[in-house]
C-alpha atoms as a PDB file:
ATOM      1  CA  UNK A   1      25.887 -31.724 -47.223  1.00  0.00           C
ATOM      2  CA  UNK A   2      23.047 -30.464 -49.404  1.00  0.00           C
ATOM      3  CA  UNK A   3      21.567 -26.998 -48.534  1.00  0.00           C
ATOM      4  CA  UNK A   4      18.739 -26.877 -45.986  1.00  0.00           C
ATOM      5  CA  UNK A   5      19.691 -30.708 -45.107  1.00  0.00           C
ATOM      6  CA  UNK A   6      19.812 -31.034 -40.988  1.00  0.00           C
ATOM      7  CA  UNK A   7      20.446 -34.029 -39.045  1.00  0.00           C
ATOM      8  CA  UNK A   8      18.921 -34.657 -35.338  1.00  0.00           C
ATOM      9  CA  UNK A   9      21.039 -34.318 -32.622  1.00  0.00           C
ATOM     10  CA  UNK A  10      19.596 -34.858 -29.385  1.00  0.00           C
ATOM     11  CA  UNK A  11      22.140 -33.867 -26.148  1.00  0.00           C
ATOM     12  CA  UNK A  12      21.620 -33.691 -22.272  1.00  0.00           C
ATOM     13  CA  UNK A  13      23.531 -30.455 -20.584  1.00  0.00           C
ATOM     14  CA  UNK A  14      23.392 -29.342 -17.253  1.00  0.00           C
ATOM     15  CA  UNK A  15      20.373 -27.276 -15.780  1.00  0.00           C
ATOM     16  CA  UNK A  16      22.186 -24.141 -16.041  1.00  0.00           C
ATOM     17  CA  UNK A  17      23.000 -24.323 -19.752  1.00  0.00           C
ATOM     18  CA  UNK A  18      19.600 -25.115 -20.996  1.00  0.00           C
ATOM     19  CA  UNK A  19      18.333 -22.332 -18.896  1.00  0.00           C
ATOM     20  CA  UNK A  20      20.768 -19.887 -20.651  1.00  0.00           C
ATOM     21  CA  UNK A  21      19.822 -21.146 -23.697  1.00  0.00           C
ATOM     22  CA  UNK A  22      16.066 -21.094 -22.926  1.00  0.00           C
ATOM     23  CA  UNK A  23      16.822 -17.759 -22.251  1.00  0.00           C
ATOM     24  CA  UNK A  24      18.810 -16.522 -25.251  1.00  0.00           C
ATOM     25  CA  UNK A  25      16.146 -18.072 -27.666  1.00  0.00           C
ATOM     26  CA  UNK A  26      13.410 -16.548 -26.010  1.00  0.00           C
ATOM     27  CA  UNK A  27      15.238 -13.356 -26.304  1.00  0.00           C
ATOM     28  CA  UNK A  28      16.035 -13.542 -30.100  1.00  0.00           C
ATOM     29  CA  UNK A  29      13.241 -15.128 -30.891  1.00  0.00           C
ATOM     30  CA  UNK A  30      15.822 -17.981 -32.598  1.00  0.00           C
ATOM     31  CA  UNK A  31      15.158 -21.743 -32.450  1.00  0.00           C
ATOM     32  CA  UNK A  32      17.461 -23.832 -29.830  1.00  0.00           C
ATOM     33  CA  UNK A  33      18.945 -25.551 -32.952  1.00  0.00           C
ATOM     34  CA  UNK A  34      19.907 -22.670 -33.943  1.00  0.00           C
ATOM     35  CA  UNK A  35      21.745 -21.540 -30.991  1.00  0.00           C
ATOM     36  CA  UNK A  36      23.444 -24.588 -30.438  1.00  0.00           C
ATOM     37  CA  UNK A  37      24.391 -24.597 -34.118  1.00  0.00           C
ATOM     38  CA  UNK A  38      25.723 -21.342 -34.019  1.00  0.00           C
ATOM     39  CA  UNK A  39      27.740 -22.415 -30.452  1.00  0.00           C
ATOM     40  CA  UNK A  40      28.899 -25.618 -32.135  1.00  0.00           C
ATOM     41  CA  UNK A  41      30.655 -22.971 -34.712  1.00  0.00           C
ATOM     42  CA  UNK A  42      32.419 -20.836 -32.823  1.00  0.00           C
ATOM     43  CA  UNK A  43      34.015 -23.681 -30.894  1.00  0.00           C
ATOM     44  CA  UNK A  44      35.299 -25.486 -33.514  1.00  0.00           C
ATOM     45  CA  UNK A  45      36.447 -21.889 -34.797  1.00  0.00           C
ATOM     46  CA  UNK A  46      38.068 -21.556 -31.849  1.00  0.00           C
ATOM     47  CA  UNK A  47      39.184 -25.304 -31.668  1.00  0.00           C
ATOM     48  CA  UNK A  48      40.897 -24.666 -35.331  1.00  0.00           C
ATOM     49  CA  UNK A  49      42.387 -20.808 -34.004  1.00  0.00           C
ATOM     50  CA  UNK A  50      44.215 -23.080 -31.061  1.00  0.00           C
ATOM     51  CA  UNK A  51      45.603 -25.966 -33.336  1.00  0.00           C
ATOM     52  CA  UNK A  52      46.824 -23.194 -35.535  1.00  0.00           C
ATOM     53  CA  UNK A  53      48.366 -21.407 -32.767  1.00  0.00           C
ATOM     54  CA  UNK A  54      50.053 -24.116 -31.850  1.00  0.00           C
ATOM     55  CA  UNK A  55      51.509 -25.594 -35.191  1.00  0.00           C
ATOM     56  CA  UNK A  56      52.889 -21.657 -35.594  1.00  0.00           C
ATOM     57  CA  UNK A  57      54.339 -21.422 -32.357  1.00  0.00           C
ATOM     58  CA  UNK A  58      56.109 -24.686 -32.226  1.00  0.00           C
ATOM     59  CA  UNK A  59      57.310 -23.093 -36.011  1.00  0.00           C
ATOM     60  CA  UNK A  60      58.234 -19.733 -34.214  1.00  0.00           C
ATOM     61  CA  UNK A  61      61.955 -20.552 -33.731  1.00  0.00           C
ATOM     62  CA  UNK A  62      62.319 -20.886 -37.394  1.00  0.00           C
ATOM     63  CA  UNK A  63      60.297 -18.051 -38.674  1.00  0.00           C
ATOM     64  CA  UNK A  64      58.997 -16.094 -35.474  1.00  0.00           C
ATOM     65  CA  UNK A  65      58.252 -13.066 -37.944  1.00  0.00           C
ATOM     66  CA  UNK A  66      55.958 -15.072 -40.042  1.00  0.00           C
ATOM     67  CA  UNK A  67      54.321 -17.052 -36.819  1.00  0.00           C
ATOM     68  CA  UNK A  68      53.674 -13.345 -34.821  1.00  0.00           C
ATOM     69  CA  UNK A  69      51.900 -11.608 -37.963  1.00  0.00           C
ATOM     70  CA  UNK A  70      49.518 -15.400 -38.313  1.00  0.00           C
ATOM     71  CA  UNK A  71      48.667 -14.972 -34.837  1.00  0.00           C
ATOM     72  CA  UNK A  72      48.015 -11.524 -34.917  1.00  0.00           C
ATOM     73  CA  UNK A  73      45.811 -12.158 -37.554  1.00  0.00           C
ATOM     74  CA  UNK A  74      44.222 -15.212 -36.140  1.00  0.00           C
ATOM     75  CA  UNK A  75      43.450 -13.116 -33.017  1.00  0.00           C
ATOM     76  CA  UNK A  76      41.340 -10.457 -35.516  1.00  0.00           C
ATOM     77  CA  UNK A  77      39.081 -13.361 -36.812  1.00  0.00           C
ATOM     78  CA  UNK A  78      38.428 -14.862 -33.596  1.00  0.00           C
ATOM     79  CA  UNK A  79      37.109 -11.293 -32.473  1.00  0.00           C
ATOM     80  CA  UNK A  80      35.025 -10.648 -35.703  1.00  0.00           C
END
């Protein structure tokens, strides 16, 4: 994707959610596309972290060393 290129997304969420984020953006001043952009990040972060997780701990019987120290380490990005 080019820099500075967006594409429209229009969504419907429950009550609740657009309230919070309503809320949030007239806290930080930020733009609702920007909040949802930055929430569509950290789940697919987090969506990645759990595949990951997964492939290493189904690996874990062969090399639960190796598998232990990735997690640890995925477990420091997530919290970063």
């Amino acid at each position: 994707m080019r820099q500075g290129h967006r594409e429209k997304l229009s969504v419907t969420v429950d009550p609740h959610l657009y309230a919070v984020v309503e809320r949030h953006a007239e806290r930080t001043k930020l733009s609702r596309s920007k909040i949802v952009e930055e929430a569509i990040r950290v789940w697919e972060r987090g969506r990645l972290a759990a595949l990951a997780r997964e492939g290493y701990r189904k690996s874990a019987p062969e090399d639960l060393a190796d598998a232990e120290a990735y997690l640890a380490a995925l477990d420091e990005i997530e919290e970063a």
